[in-house]
N, C-alpha and C. Protein backbone atom coordinates (compact mmCIF):
# COMPACT_ATOMS: atom_id res chain seq x y z
N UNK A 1 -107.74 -162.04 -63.39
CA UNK A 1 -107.51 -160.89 -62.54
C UNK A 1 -108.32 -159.69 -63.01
N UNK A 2 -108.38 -159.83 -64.45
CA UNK A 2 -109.17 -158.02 -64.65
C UNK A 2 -110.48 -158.22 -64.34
N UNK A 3 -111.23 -159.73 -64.24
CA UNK A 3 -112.61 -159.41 -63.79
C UNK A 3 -112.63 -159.18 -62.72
N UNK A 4 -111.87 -159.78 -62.02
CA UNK A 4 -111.92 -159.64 -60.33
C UNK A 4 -111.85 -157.70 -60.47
N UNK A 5 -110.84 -157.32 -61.06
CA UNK A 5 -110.86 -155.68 -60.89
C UNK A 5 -111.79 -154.66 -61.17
N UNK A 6 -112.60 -155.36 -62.56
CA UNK A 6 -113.86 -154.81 -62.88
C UNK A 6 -114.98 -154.85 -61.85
N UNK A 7 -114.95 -155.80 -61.21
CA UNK A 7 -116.32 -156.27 -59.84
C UNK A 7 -115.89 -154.95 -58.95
N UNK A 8 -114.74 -154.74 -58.66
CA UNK A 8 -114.73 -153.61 -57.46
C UNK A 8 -114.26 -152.14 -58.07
N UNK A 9 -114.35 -152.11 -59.27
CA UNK A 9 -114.60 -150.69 -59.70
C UNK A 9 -116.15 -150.31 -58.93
N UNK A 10 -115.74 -148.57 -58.90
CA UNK A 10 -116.82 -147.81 -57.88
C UNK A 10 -116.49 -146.30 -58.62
N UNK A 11 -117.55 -145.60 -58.49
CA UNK A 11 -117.46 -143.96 -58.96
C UNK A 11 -117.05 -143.13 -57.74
N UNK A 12 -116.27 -142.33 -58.58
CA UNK A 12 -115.60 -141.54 -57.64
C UNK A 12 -116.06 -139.78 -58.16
N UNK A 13 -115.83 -138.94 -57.24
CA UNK A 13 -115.86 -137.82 -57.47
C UNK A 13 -114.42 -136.71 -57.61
N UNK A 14 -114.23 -136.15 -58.57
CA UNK A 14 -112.45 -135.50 -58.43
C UNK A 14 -113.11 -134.53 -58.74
N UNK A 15 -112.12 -133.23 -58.04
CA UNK A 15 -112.49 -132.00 -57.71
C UNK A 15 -111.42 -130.97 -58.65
N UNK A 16 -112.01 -130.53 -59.51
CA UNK A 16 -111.27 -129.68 -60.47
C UNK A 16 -110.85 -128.17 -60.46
N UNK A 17 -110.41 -127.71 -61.42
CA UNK A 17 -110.07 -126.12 -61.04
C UNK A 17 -111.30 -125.78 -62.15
N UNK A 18 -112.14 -124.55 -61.92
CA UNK A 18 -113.57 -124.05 -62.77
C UNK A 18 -112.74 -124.41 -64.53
N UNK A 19 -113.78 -124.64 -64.93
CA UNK A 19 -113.34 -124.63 -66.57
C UNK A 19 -112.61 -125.73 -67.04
N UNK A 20 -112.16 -126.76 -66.08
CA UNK A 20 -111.19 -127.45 -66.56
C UNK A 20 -111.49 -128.93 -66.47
N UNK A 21 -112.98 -129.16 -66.45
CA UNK A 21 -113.54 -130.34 -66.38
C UNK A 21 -113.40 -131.08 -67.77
N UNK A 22 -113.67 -130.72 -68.32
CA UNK A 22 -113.50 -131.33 -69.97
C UNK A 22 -111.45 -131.90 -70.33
N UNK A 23 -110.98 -131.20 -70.04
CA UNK A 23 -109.90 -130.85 -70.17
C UNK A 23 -109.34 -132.02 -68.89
N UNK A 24 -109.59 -131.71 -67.81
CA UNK A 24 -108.87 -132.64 -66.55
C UNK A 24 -109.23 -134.05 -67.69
N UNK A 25 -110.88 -134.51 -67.92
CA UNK A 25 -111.23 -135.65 -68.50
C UNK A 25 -110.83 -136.07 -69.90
N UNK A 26 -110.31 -135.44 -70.79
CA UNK A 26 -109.33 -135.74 -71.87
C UNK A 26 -108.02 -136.27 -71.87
N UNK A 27 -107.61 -135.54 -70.68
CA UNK A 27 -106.13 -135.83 -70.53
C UNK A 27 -106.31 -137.31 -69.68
N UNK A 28 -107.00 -137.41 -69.12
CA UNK A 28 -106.71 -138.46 -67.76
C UNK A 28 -107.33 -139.92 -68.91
N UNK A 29 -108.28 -139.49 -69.98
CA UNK A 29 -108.40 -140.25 -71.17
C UNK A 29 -107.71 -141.13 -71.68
N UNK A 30 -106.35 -139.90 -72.28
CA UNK A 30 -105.31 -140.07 -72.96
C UNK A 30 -104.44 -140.81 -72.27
N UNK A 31 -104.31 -140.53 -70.61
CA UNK A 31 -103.07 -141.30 -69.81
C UNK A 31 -103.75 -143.01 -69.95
N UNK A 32 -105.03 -142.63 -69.68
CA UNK A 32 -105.30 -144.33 -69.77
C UNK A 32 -105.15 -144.79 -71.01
N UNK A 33 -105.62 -144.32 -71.52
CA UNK A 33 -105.39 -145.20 -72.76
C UNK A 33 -103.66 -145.30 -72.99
N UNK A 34 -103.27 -144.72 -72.96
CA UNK A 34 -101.29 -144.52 -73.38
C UNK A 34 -100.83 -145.94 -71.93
N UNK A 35 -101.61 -145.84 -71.25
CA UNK A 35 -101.34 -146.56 -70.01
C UNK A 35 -101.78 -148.32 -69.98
N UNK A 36 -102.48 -148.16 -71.09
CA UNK A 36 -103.70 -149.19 -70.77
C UNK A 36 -104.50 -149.80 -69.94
N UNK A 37 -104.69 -149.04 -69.09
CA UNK A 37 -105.57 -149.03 -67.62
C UNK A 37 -107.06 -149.04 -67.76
N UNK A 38 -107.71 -148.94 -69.13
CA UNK A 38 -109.15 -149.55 -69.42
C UNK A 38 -109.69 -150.56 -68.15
N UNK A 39 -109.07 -151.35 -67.90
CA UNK A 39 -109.67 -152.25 -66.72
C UNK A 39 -109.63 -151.32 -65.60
N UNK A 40 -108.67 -150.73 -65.45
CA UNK A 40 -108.68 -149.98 -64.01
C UNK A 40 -109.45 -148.57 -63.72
N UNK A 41 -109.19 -147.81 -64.72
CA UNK A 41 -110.14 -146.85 -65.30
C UNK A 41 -111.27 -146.96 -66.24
N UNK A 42 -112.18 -147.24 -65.66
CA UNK A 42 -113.19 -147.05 -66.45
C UNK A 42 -113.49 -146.63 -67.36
N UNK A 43 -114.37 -145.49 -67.20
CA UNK A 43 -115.31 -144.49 -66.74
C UNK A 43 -114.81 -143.04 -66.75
N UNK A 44 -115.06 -141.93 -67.66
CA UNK A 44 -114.75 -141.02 -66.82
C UNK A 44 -115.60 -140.06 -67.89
N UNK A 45 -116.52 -139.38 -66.98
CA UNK A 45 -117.47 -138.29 -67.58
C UNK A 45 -117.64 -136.51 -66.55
N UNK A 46 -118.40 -136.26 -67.66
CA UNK A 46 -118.28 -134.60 -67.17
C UNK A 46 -119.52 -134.39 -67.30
N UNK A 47 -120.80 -134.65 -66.38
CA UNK A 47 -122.04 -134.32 -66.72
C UNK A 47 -122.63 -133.32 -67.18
N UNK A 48 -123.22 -133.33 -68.40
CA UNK A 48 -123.98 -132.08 -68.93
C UNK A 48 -125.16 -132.24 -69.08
N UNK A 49 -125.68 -131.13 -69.59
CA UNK A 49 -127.22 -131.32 -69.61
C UNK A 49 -127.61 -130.55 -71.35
N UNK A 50 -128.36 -130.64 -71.75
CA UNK A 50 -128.68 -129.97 -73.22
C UNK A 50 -129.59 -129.53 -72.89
N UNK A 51 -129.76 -127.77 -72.64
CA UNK A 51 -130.60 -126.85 -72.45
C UNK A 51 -130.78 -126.09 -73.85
N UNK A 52 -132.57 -126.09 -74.26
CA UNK A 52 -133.12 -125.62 -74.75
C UNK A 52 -133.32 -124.03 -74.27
N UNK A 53 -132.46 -122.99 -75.18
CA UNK A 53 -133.63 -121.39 -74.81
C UNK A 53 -134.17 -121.28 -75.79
N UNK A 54 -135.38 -120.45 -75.64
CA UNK A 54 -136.24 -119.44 -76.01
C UNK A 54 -136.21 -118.32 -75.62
N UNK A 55 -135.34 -117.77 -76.54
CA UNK A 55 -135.31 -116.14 -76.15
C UNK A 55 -135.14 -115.09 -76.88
N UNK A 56 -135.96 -114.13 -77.51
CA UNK A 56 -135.99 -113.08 -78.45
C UNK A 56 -136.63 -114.37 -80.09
N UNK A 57 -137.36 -115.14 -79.77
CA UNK A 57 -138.26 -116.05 -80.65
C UNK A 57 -136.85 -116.71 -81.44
N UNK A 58 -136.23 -117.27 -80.58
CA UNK A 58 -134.98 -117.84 -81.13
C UNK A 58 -134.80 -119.24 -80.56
N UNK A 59 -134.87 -120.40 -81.12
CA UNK A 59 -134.25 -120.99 -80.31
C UNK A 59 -132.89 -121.44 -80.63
N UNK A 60 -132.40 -122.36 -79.15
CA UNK A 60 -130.67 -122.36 -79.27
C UNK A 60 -130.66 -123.26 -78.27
N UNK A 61 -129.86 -124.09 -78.65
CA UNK A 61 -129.42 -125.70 -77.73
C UNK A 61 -128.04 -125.42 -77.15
N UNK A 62 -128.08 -125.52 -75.93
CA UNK A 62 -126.49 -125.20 -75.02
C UNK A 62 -126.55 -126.29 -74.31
N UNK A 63 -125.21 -126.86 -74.30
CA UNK A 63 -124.99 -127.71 -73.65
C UNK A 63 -124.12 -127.16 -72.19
N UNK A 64 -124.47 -127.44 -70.69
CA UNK A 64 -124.11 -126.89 -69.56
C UNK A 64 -123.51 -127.70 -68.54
N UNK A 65 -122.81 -127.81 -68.11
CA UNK A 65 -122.02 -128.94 -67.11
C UNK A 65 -123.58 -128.70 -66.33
N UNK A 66 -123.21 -129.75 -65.21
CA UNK A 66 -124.31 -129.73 -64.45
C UNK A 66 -123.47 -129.47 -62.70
N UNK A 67 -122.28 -130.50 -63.03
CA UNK A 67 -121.49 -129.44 -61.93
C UNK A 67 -120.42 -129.66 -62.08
N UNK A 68 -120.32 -128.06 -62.28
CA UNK A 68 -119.25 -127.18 -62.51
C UNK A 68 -117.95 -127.64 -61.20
N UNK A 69 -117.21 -127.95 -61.66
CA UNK A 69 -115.59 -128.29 -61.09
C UNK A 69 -115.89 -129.55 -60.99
N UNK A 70 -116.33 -130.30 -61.24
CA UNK A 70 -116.17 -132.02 -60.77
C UNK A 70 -116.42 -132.60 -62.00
N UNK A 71 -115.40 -133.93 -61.82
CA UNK A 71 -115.63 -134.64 -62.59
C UNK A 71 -115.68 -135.82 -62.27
N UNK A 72 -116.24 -136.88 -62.58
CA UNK A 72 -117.03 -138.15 -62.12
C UNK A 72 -116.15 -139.59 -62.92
N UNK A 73 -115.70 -140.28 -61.91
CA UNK A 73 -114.72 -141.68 -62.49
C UNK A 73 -115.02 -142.99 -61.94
N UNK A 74 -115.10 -144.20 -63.27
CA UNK A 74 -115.52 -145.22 -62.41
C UNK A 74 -114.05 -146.02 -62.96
N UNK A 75 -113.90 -146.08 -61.52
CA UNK A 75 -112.44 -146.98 -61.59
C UNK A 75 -111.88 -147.76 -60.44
N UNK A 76 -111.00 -148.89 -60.24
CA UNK A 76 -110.76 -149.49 -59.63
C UNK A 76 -109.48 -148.82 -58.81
N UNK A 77 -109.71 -148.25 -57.36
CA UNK A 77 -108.49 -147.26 -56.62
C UNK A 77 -107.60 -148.39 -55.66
N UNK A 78 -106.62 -147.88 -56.52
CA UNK A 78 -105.51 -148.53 -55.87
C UNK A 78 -104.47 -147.36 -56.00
N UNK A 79 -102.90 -147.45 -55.47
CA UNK A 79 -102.05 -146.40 -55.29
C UNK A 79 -102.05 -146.20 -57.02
N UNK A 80 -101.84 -146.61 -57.54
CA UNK A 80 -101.03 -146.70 -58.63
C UNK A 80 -102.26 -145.35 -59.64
N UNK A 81 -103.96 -146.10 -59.51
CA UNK A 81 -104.61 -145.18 -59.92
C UNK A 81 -105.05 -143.64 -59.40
N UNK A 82 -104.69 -143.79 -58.28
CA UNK A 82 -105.06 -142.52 -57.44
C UNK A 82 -104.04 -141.23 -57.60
N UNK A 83 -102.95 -141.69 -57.90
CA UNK A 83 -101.27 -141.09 -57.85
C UNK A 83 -101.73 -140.56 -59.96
N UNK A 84 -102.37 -141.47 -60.59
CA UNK A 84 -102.38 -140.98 -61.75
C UNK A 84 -103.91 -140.12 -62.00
N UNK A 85 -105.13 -140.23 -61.36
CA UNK A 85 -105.88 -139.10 -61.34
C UNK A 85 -105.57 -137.96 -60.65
N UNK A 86 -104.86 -138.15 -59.94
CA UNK A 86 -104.91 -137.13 -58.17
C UNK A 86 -103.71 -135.94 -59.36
N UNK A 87 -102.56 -136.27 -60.29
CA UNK A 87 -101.52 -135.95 -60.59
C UNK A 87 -101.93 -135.23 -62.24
N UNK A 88 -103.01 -135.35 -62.94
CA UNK A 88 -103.88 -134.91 -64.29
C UNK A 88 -103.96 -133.35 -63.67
N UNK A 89 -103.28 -132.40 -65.05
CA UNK A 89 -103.24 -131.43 -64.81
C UNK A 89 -104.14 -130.80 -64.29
N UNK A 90 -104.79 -130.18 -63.25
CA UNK A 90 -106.40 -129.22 -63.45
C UNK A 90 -107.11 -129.45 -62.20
N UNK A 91 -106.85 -131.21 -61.81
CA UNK A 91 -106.91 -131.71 -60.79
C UNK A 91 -106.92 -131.60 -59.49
N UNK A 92 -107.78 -131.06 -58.44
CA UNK A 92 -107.18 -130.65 -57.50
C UNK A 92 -107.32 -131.86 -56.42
N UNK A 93 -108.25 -132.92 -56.59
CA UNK A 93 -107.89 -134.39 -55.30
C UNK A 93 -109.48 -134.85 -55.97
N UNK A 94 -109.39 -135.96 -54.54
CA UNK A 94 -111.05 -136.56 -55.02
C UNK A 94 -112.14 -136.18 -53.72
N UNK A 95 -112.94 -136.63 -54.61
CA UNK A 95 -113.86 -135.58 -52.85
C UNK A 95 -113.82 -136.76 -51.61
N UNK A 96 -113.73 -136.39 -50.44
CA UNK A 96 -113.68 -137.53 -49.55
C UNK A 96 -114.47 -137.09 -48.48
N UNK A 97 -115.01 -137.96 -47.96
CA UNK A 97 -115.77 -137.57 -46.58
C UNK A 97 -115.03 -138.50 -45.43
N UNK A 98 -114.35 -138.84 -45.32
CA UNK A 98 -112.88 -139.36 -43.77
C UNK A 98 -112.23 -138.35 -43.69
N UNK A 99 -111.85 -138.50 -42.02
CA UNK A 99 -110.78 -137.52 -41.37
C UNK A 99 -109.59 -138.10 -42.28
N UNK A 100 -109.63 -138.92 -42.88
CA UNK A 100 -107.85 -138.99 -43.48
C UNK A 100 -107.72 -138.88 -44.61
N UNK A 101 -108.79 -138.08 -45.18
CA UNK A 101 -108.57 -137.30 -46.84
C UNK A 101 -108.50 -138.58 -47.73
N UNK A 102 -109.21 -139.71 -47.52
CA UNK A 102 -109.05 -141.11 -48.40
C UNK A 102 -110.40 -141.03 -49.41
N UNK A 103 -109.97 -141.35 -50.27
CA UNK A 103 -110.89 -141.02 -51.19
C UNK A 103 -112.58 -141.82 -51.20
N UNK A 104 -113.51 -141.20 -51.14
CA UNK A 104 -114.39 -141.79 -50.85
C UNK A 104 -115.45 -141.87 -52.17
N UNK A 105 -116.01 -143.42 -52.26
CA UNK A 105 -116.77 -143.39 -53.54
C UNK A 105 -118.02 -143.38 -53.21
N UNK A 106 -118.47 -143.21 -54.48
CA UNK A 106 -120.36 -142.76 -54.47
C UNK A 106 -121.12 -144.31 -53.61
N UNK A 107 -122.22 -144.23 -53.31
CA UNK A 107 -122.75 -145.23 -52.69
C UNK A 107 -123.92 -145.18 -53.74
N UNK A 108 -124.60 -146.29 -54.14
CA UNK A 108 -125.68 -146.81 -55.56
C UNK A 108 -126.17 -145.66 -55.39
N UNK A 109 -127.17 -145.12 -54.52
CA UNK A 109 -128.16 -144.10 -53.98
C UNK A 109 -127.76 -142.98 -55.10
N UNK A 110 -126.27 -142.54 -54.55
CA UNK A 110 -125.84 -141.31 -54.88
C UNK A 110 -125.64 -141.29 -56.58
N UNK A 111 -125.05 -142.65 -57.04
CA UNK A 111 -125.11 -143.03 -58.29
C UNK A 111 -126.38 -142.70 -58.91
N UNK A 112 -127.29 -143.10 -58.39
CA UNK A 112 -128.55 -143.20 -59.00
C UNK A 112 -129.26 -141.41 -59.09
N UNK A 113 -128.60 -140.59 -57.63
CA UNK A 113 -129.35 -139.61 -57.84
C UNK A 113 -129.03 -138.47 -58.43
N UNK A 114 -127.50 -138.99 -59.00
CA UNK A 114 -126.67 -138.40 -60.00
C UNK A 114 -127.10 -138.26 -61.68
N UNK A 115 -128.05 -139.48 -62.05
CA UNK A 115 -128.62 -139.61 -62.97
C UNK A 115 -127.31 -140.79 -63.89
N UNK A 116 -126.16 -141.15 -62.95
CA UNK A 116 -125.38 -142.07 -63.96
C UNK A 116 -125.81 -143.36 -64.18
N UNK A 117 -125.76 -143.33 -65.71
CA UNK A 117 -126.55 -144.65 -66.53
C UNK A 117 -125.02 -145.05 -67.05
N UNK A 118 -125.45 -146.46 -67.62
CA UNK A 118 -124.87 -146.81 -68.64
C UNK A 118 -124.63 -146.17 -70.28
N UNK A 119 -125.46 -145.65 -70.78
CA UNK A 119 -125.49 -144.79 -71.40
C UNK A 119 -124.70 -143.67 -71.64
N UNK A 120 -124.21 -142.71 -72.57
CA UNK A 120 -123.84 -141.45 -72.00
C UNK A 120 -124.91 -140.61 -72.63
N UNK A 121 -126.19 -140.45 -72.53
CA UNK A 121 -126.76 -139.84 -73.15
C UNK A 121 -127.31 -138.41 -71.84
N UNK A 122 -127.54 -136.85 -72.60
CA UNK A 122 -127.53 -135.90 -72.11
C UNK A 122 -128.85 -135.58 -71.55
N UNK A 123 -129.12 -135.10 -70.43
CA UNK A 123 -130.44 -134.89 -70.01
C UNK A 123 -131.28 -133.21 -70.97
N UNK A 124 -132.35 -133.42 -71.35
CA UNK A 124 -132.59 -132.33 -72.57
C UNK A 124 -133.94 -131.50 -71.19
N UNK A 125 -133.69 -130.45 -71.45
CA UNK A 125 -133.69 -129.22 -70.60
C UNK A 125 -134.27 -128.13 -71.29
N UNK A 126 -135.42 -127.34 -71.22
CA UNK A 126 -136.18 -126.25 -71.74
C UNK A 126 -136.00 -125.11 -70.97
N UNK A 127 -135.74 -123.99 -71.63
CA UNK A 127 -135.76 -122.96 -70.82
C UNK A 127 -136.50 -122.03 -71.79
N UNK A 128 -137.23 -121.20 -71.10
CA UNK A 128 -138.16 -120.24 -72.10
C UNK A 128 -137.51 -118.83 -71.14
N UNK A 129 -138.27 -117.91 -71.62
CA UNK A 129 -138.07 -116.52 -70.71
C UNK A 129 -139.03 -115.61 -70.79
N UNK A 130 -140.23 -116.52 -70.27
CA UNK A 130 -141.41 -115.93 -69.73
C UNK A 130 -141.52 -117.17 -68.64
N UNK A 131 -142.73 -116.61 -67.80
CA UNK A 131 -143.26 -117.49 -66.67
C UNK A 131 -144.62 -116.95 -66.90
N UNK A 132 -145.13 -118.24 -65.44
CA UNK A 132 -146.57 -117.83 -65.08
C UNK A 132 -146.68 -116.59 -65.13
N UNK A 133 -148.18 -116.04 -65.38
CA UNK A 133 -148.46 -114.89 -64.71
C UNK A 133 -147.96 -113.54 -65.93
N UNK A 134 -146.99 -113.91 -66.95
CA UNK A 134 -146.35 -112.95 -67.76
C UNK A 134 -147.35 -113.08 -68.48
N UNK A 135 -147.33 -111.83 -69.40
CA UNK A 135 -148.47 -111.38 -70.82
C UNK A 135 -147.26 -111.95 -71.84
N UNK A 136 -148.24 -112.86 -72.96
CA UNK A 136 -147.33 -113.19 -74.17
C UNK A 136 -147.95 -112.59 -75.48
N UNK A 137 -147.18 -112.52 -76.68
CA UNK A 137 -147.71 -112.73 -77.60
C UNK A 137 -147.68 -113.93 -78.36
N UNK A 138 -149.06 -114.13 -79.24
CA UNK A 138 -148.97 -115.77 -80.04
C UNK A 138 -148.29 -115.57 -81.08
N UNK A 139 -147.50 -115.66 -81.65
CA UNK A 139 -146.42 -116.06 -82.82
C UNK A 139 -146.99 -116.72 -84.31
N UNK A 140 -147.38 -117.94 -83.69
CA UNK A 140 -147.89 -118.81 -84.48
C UNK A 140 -149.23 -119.65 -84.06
N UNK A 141 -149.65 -119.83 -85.40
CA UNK A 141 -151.04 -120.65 -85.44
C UNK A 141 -152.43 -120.28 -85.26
N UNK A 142 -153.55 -120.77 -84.80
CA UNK A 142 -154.68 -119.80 -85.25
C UNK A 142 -154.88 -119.18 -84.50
N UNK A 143 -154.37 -118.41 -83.47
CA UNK A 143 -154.20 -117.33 -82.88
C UNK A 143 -152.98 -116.45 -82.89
N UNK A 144 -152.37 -116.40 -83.97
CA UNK A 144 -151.32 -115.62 -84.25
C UNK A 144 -151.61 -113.91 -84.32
N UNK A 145 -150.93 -113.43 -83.28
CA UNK A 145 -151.02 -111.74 -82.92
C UNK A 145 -151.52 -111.69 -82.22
N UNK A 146 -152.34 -112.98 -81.32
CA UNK A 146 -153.10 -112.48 -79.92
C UNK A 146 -152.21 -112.40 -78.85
N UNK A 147 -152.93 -111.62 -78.15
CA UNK A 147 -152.12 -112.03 -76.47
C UNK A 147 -152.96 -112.28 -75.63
N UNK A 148 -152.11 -112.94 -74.55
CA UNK A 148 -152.67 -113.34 -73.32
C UNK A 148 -151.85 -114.08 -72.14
N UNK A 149 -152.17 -113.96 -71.08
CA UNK A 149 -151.50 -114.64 -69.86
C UNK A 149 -151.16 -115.95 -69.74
N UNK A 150 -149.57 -116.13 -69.33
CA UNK A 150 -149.27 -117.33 -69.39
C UNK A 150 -150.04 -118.21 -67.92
N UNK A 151 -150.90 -118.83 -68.15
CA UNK A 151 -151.78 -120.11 -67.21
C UNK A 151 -150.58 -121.23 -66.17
N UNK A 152 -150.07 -121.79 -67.40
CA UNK A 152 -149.34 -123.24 -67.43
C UNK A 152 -147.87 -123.17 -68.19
N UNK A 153 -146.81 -123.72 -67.29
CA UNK A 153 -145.74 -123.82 -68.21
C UNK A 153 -145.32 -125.46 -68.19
N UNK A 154 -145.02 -126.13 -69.23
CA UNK A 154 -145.03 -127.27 -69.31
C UNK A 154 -143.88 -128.07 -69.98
N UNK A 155 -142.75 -127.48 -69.30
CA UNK A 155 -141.40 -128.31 -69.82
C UNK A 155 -141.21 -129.18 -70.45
N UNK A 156 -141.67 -130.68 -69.90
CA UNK A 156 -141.75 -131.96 -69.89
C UNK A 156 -142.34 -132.26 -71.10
N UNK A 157 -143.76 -131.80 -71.70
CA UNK A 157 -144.59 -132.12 -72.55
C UNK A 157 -144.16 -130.68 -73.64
N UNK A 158 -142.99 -129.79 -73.49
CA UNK A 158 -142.72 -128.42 -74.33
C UNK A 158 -143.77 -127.92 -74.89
N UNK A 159 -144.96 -127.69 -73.82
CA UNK A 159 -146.12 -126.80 -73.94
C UNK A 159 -146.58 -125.91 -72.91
N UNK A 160 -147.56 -124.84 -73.66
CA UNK A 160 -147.53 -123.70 -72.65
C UNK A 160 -149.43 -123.77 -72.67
N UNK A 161 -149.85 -123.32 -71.33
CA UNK A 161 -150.99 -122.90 -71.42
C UNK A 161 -151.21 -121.17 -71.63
N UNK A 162 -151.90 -120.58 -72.50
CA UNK A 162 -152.20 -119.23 -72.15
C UNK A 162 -153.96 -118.89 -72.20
N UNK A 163 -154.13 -118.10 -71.31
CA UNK A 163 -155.97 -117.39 -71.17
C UNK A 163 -155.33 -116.24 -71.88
N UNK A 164 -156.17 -116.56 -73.33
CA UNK A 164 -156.49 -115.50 -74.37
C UNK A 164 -157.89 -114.72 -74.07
N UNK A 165 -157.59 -113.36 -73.87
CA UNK A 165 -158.33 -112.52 -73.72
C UNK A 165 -159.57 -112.22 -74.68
N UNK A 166 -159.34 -111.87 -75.71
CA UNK A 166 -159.90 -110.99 -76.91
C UNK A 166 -160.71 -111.83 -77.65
N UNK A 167 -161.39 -113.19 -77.23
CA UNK A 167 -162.12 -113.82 -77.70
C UNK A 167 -162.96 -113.88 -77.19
N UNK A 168 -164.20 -114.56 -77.61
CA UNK A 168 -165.97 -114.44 -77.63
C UNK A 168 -166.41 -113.36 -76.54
N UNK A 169 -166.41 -112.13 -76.66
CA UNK A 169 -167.31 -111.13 -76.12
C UNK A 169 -166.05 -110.81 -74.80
N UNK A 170 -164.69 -111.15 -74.50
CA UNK A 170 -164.38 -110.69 -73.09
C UNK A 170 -163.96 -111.74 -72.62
N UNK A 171 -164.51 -112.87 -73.01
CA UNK A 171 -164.07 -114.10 -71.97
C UNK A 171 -162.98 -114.84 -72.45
N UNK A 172 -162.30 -115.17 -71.18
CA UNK A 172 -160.77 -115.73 -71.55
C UNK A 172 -161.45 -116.94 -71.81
N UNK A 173 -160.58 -117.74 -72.73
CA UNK A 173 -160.05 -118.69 -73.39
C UNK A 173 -158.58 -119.44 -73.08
N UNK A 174 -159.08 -120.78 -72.46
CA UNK A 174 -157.43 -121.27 -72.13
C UNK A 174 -156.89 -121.80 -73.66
N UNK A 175 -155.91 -121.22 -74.20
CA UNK A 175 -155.34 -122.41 -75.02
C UNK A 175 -153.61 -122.88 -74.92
N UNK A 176 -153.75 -124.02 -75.52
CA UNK A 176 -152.33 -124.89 -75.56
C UNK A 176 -151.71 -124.62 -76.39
N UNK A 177 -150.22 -124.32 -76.24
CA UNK A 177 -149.16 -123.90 -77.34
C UNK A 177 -148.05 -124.79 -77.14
N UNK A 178 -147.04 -124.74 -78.14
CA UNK A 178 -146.13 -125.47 -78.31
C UNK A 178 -145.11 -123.26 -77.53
N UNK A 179 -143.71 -124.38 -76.52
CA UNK A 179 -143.38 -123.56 -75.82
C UNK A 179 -142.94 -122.21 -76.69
N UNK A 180 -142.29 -122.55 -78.31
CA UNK A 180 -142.20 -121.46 -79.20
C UNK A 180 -142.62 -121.05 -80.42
N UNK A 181 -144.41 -120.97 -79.76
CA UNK A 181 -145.44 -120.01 -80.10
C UNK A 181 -145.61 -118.99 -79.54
N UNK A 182 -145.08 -118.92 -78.62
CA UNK A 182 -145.22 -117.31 -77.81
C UNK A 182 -144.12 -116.77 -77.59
N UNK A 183 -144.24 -115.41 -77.66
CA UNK A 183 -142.89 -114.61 -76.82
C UNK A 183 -143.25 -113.50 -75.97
N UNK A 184 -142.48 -113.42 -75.23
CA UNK A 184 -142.88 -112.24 -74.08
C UNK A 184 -143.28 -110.77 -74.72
N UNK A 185 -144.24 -110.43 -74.29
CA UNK A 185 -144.48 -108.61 -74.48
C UNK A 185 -143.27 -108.01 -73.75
N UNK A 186 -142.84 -107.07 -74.19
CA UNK A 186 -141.97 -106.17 -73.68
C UNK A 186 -142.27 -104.87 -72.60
């Protein structure tokens, strides 16, 4: 019987009160496990993301829900499980798209464009606080104390392009930086 229950587990979406995503997903943790509903309950995560800043030549790793009031369950719905997520303090229902408020689960697509893996690993996220077009200064390396215009910003590869001014006679110079070699002019 529990494989048969595992085959029709599906992700669901439950709709929380702000702040209380972590918290709805601990407790509803604890009921399963105290419950032993592992077969029936899955699954149950709070998507975040691990954002990198750069800001004031600092960096700092924050970790950020990705959305805020929901929390995400893969479990097999029957009365018995629905009556015990729907009832987790913080909880406010599951998201549904039917006229009869029945709980409706993700379809692969949506799974997929959710970013849910098998895994629980965090999506890693750069944030600097300059852009195109801003004047930087170089920080570090063999252009340390120059400035020049940010060209290219390059998340993915955590590099920056800047056209350095003040080299050979006037003429800009593109060069490549790591994203915290530079910081914004003020």
């Amino acid at each position: 019987m529990a494989e048969e229950e595992k085959k029709r587990a599906e992700w669901y979406v439950v709709h929380t009160y702000s702040g209380y995503e972590s918290k709805v997903a601990e407790n509803l943790r604890k009921t399963v496990e105290n419950r032993h509903l592992e077969d029936m309950i899955q699954d149950i995560r709070v998507p975040t993301e691990t954002v990198t800043e750069i800001k004031d030549n600092r960096t700092r790793q924050v970790e950020r829900k990705i959305y805020p009031g929901y929390v995400i369950i893969k479990m097999v719905m029957t009365d018995e499980t629905w009556y015990i997520v729907r009832n987790i303090r913080g909880c406010t229902g599951f998201v549904c798209s039917d006229a009869d408020n029945k709980a409706t689960p993700l379809t692969p697509d949506e799974v997929a464009r959710l970013g849910i893996t098998d895994g629980r690993e965090a999506a890693e996220i750069i944030e600097v606080d300059y852009n195109v077009g801003d004047t930087v200064r170089i920080i570090e390396g063999a252009f340390e104390d120059y400035e020049g215009v940010v060209e290219h910003v390059d998340l993915q590869k955590n590099c920056v392009r800047v056209l350095v001014q003040a080299l050979f006679g006037g003429r800009g110079t593109s060069v490549e930086l790591a994203l915290d070699q530079v910081e914004p002019l003020e």
